[in-house]
Protein backbone atom coordinates (compact mmCIF):
# COMPACT_ATOMS: atom_id res chain seq x y z
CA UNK A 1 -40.83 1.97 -69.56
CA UNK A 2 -39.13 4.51 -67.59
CA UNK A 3 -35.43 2.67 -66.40
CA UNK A 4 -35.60 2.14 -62.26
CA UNK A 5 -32.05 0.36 -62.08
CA UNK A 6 -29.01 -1.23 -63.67
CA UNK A 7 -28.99 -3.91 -66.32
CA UNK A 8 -28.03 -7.21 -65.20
CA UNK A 9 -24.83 -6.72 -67.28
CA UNK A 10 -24.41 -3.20 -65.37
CA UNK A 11 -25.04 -4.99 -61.89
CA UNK A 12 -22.73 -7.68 -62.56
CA UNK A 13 -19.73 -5.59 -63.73
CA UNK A 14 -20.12 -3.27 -60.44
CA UNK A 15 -20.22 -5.81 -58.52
CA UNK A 16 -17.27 -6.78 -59.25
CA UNK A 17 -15.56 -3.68 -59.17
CA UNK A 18 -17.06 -3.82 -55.43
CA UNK A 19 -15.29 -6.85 -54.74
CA UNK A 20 -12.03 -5.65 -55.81
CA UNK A 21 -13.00 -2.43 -53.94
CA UNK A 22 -13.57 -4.81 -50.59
CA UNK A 23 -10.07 -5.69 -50.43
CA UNK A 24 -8.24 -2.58 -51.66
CA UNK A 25 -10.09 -0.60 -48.75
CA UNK A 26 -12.60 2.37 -48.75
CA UNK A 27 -10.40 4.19 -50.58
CA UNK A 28 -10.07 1.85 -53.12
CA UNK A 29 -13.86 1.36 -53.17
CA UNK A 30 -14.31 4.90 -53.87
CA UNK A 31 -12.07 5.17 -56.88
CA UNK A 32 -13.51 1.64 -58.42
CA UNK A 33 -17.05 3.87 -57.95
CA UNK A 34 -15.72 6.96 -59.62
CA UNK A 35 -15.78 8.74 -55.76
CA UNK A 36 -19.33 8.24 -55.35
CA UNK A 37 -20.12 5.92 -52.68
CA UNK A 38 -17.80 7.77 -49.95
CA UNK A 39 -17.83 11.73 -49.84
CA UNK A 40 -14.44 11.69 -47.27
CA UNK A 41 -11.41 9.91 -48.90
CA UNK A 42 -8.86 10.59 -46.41
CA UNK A 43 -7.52 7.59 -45.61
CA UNK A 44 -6.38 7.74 -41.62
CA UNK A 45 -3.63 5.24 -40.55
CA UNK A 46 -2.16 4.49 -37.05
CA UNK A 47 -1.13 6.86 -35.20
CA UNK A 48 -4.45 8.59 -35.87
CA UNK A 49 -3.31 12.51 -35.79
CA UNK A 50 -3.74 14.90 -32.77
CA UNK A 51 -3.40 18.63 -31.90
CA UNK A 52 -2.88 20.30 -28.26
CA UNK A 53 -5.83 20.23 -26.25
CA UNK A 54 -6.69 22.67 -23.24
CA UNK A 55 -6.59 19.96 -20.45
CA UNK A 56 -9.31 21.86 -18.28
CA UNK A 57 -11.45 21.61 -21.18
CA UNK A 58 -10.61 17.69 -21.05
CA UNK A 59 -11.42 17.92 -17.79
CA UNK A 60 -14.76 19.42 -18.07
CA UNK A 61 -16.15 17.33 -20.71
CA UNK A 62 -14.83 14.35 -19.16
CA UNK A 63 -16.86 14.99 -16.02
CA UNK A 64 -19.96 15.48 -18.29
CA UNK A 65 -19.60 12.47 -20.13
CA UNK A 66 -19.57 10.92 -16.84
CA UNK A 67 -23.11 11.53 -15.90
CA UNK A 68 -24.13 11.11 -19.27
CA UNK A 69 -24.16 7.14 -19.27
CA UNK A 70 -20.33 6.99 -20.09
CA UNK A 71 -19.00 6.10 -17.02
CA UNK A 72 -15.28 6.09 -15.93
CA UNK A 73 -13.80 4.82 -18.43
CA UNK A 74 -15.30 6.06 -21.87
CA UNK A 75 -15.64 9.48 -19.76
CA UNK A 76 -12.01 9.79 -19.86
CA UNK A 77 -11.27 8.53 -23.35
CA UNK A 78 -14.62 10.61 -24.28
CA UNK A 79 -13.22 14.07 -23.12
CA UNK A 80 -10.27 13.94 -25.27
CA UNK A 81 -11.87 12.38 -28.06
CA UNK A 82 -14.83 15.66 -27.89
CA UNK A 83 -11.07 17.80 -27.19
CA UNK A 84 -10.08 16.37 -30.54
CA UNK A 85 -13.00 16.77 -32.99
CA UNK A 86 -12.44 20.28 -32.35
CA UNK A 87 -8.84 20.73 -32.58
CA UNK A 88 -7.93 18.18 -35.54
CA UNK A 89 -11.70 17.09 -36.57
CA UNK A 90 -11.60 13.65 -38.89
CA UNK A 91 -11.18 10.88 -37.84
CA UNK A 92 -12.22 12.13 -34.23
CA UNK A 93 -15.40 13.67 -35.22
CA UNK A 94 -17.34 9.67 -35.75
CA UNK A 95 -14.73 7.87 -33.50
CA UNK A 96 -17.54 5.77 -31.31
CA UNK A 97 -16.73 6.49 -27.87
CA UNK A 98 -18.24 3.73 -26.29
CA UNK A 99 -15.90 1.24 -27.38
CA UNK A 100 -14.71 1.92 -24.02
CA UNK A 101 -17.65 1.21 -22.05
CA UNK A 102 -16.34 -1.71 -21.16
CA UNK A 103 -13.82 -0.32 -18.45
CA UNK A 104 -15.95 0.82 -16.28
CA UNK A 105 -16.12 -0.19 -12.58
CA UNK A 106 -13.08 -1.70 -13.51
CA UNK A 107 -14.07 -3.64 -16.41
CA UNK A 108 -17.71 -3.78 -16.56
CA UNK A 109 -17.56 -3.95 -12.17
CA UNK A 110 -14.76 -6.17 -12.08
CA UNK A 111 -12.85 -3.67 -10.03
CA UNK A 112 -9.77 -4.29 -11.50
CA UNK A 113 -7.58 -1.59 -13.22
CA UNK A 114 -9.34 1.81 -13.26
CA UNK A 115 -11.47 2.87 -15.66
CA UNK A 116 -10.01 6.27 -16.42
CA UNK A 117 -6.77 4.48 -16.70
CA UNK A 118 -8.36 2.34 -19.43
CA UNK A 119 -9.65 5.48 -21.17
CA UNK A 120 -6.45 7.56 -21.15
CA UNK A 121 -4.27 4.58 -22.12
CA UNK A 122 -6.53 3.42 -25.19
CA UNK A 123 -6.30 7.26 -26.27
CA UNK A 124 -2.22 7.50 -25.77
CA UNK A 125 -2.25 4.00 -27.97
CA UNK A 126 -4.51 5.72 -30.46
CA UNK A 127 -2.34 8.87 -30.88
CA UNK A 128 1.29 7.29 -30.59
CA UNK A 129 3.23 4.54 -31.53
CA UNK A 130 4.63 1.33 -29.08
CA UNK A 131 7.73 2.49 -28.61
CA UNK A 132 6.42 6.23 -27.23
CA UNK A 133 3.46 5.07 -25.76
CA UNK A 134 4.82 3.05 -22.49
CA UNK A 135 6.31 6.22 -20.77
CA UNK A 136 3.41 8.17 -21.08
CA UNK A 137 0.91 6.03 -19.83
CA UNK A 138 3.50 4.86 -16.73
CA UNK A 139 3.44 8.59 -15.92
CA UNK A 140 -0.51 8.79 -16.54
CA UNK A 141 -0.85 5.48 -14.12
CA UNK A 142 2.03 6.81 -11.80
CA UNK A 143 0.12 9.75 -11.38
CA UNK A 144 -3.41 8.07 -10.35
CA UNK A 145 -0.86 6.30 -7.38
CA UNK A 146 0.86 9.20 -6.30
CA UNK A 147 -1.37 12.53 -6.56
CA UNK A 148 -3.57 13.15 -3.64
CA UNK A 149 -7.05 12.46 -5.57
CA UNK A 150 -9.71 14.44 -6.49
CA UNK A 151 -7.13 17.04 -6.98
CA UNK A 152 -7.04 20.93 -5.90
CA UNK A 153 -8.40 21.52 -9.72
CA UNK A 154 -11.27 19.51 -9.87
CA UNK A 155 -12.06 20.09 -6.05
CA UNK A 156 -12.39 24.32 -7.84
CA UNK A 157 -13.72 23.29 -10.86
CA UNK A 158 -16.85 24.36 -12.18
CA UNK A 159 -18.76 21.64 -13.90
CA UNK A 160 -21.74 21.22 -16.46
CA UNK A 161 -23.59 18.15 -14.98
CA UNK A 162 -23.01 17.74 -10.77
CA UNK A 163 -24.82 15.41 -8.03
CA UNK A 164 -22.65 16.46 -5.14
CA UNK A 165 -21.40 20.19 -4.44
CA UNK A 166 -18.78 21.46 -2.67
CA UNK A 167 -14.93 20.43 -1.75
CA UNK A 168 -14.54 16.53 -1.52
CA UNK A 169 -11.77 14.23 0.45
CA UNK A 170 -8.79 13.36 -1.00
CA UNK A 171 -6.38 10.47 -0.91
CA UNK A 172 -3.10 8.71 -2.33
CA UNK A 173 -4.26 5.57 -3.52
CA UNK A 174 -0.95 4.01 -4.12
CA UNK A 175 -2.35 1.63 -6.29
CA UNK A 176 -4.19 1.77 -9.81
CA UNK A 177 -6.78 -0.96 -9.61
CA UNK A 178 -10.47 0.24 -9.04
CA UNK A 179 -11.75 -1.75 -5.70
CA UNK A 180 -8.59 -0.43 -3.44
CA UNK A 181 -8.78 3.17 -5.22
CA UNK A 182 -12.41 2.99 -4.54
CA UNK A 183 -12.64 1.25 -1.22
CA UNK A 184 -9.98 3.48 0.18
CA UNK A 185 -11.49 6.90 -0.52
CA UNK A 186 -15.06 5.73 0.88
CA UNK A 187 -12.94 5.30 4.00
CA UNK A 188 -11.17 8.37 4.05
CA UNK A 189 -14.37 10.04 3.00
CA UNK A 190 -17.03 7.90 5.36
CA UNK A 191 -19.24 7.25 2.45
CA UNK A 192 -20.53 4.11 0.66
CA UNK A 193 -20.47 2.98 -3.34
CA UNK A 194 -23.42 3.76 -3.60
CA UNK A 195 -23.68 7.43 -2.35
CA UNK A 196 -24.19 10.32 -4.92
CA UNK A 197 -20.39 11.42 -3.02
CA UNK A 198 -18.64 8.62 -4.24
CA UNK A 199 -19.97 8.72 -7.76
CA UNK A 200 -19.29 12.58 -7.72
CA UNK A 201 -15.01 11.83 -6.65
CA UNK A 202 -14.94 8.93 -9.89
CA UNK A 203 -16.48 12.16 -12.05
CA UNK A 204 -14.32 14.26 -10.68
CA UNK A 205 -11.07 11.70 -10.91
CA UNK A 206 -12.52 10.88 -14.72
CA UNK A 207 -11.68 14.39 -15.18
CA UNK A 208 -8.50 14.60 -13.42
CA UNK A 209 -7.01 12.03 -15.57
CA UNK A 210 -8.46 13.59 -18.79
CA UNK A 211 -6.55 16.48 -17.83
CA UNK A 212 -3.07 14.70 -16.87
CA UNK A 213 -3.54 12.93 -20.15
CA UNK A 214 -3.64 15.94 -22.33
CA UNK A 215 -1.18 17.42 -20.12
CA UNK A 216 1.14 14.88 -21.29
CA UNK A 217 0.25 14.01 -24.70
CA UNK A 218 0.77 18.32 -25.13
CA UNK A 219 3.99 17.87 -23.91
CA UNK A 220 5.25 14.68 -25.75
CA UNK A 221 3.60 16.35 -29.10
CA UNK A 222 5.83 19.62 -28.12
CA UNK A 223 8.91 17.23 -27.28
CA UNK A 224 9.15 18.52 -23.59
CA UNK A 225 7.92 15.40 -21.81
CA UNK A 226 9.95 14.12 -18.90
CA UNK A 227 8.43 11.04 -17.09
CA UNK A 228 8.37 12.26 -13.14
CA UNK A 229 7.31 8.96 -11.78
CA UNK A 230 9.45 6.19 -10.53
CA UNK A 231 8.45 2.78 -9.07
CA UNK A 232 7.78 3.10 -5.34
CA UNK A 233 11.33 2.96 -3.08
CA UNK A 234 10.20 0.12 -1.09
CA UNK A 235 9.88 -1.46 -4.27
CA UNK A 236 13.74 -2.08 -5.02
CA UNK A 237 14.22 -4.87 -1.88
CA UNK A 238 11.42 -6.62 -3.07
CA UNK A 239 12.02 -6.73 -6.67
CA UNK A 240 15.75 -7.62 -5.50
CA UNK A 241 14.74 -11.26 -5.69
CA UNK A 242 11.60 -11.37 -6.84
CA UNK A 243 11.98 -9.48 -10.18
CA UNK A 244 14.16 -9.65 -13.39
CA UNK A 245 17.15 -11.81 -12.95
CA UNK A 246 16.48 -12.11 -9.08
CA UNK A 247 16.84 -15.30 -7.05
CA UNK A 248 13.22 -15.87 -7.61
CA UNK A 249 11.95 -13.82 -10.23
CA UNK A 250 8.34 -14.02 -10.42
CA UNK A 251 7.27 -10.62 -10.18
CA UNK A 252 6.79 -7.91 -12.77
CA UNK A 253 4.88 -4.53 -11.08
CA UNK A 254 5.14 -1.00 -10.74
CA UNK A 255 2.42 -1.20 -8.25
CA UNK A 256 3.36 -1.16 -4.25
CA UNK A 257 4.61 -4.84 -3.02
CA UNK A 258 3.59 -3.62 0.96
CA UNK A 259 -0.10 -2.28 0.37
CA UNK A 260 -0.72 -6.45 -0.84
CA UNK A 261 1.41 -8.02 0.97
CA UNK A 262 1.99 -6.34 4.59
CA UNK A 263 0.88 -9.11 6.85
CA UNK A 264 3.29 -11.63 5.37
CA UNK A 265 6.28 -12.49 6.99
CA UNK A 266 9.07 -11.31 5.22
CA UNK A 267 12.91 -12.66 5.92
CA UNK A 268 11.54 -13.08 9.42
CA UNK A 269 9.61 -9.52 10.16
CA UNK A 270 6.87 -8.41 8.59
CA UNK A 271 6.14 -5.22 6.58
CA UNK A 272 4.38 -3.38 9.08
CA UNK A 273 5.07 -2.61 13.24
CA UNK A 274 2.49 -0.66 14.11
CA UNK A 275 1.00 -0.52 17.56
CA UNK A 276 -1.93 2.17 18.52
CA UNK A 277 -1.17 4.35 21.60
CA UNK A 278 -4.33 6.06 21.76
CA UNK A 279 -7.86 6.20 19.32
CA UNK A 280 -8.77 9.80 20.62
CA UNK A 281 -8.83 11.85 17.46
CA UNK A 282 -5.19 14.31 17.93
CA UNK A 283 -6.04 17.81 16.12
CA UNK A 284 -2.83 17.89 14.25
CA UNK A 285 -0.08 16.15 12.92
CA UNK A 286 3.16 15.02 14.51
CA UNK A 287 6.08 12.84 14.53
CA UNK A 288 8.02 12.83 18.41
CA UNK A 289 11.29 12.32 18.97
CA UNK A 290 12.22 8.79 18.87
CA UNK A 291 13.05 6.61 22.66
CA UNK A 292 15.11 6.13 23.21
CA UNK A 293 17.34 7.85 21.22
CA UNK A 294 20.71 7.40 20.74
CA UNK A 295 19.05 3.70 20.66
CA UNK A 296 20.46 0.03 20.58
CA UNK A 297 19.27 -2.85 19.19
CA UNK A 298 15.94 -0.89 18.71
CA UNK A 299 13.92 2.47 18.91
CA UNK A 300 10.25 3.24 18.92
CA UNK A 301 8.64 6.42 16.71
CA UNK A 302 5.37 7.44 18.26
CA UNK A 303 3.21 9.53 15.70
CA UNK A 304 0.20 11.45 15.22
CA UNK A 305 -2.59 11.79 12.46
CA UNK A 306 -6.21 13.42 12.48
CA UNK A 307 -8.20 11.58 10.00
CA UNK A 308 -8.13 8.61 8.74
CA UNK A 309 -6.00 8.44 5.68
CA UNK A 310 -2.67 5.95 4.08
CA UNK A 311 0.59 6.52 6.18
CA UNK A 312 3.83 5.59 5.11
CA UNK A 313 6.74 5.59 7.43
CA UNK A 314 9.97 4.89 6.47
CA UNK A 315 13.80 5.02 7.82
CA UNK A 316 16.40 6.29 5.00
CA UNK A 317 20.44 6.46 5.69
CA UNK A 318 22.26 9.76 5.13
CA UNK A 319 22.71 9.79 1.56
CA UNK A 320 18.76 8.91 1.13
CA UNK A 321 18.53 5.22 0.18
CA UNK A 322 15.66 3.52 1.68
CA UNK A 323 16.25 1.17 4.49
CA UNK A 324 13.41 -0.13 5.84
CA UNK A 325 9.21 0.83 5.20
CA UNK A 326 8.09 0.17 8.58
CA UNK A 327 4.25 1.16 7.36
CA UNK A 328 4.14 1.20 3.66
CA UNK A 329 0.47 3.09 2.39
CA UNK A 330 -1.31 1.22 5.17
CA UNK A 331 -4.63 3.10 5.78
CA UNK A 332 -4.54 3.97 9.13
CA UNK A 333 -7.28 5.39 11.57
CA UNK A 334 -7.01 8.53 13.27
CA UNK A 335 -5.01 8.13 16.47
CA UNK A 336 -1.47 8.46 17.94
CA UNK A 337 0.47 4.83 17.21
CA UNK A 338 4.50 4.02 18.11
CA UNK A 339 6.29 1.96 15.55
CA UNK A 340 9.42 -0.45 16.45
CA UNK A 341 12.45 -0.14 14.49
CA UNK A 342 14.76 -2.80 15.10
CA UNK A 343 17.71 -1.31 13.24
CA UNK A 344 17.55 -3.48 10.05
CA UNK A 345 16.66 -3.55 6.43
CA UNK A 346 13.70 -4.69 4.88
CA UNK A 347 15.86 -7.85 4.27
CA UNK A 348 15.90 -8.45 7.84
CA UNK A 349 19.44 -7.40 7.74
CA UNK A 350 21.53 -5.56 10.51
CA UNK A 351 22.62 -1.94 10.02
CA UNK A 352 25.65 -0.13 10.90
CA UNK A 353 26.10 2.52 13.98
CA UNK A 354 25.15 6.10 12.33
CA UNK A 355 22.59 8.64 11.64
CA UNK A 356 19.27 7.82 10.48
CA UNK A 357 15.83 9.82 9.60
CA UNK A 358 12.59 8.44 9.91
CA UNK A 359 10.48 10.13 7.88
CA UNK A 360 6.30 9.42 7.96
CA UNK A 361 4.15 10.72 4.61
CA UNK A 362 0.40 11.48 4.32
CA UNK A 363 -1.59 13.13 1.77
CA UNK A 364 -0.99 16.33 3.95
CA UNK A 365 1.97 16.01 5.82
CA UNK A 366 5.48 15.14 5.45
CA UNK A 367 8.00 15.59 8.14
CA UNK A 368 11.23 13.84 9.49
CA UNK A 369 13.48 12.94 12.68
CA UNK A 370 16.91 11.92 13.09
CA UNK A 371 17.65 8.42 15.07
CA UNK A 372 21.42 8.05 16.60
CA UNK A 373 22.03 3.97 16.11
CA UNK A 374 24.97 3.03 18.23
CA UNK A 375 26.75 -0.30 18.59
């Protein structure tokens, strides 16, 4: 009789090779089995390796993976991961993507942090260790809160997959979590969740921070990485009390404190004075001249914007330290408003005589006056 299998004494002593093998590992399960059951021995260990990557590749395949049922988040991670079976190959070339399928709308619609966030943070974990890891991803996530989004690149990019051509808004977020990055641009942009537009910017952001990620992860790999993002300005009152060994100390962020909190009272004012002057859509930008001006106890600042967008404007001493965020990333409506500055701090305290400059941010526009506070 011709021999289909292994003797029961045959069976018996592999299995318990196999056993042995289960707890030494895969690679120890290969040499218990003479190399037979496993053709790839390399045993891969945390951090798993990585090469440069071309970010606008990134970028590219991101998007694609996007409107290939990977979402945000797994888009993201996806793009680098496709980056990386070509440049280093195993242990990227069966890594299962779609681990992070959970991050998307936020965590599976939660709207909380962003998807693409989630992506390029699992993939900087992946590739790094602890200690290396936290700048890189604060620079990743500083990024998505700072950069005016979709940027210039992926506004010019040319893309394999696409429901929506042509240039789209942009904003600065100023925060990282999905439901204000999301709710924000439909405003800027005039469009609705559910419009082909909206799902074309989260592409086109999945691909953005594909791209920032590799950008950084080159640089670290090439020890030239300097972190460029610091915690907000109007951050440092707050955090004053509330954070570290402050008074209160029940804070930790690196998010905004205004765009959650500006209708609270704080040490008797409130975050934003902000009073519209006229709705009639201006055609350009402008800060006037402050009145009056020399001013005292307080001064208004009538400005201008033509679309809706976030507006910060702000009042900084003569050597630059923030004094007081009058509007803090507040969206705003297009219109010409005034805003009261009473010649304190964001503390609520008092100032002394001198030269100030109020200076008002958008995504397109930055300019400044001077203010003459006499006592």
């Amino acid at each position: 009789m011709e021999k289909k299998g292994l003797s029961r004494k045959e069976f018996l002593s592999n299995s318990s090779k196999f056993a042995v093998g289960a707890v030494a590992g895969i690679a120890g399960l290969n040499t218990l089995a003479g190399n037979k059951v496993f053709a790839n021995t390399n045993a891969f260990v945390w951090p798993y390796p990585y090469k440069a990557i071309d970010p606008e590749v990134a970028r590219i395949k991101a998007h694609t993976l996007y409107y290939s049922g990977k979402d945000c988040s797994a888009g993201a991670f996806g793009g680098l991961v496709e980056c990386l079976k070509d440049t280093v190959g195993d242990p990227w070339n069966t890594f299962p993507i779609e681990i992070m399928l959970f991050g998307r709308g936020g965590g599976v619609g939660w709207g909380s942090i962003c998807g693409t966030l989630n992506g390029a943070a699992a993939l900087v974990s992946l590739v790094t260790d602890k200690a290396a890891s936290a700048a890189l991803i604060n620079e990743i996530w500083g990024y998505s809160t700072t950069a005016n989004l979709p940027s210039d690149a992926a506004n010019a990019a040319t893309y394999e997959m696409i429901k929506y051509e042509g240039e789209m808004a942009q904003n600065i977020s100023g925060s990282p979590l999905c439901h204000a990055m999301v709710s924000q641009w439909n405003m800027v942009a005039g469009t609705k969740t559910g419009d082909d537009a909206r799902k074309e910017r989260c592409a086109r952001l999945t691909g953005d921070i594909a791209a920032k990620t590799a950008e950084v992860l080159n640089a670290h790999f090439a020890s030239t990485f300097e972190g460029t993002f610091a915690d907000p300005e109007g951050n440092a009152t707050c955090m004053a009390c509330h954070g570290g060994s402050g008074t209160y100390s029940n804070v930790m962020t690196h998010m905004e404190c205004a765009p959650c909190h500006n209708t609270e009272p704080v040490h008797g004012g409130a975050y934003t004075s902000v009073e519209a002057v006229s709705l009639m859509k201006p055609t350009e930008y402008k800060i006037e001249n402050a009145y009056p001006n020399p001013f005292n106890p307080s001064t208004k600042i009538r400005f201008s914007i033509p679309k809706n967008e976030k507006v910060r404007l702000e009042i900084y001493d003569m050597r630059g330290r923030l004094v007081n965020s009058l509007i803090d990333s507040e969206f705003i409506n297009a219109g010409s408003y005034e805003s009261t500055w009473d010649g304190k701090t964001n503390r609520g305290e008092a100032v002394s005589s001198g030269i100030y400059l109020a200076r008002i941010t958008t995504g397109n526009y930055v300019h400044s006056i001077k203010l003459n506070l006499i006592k």
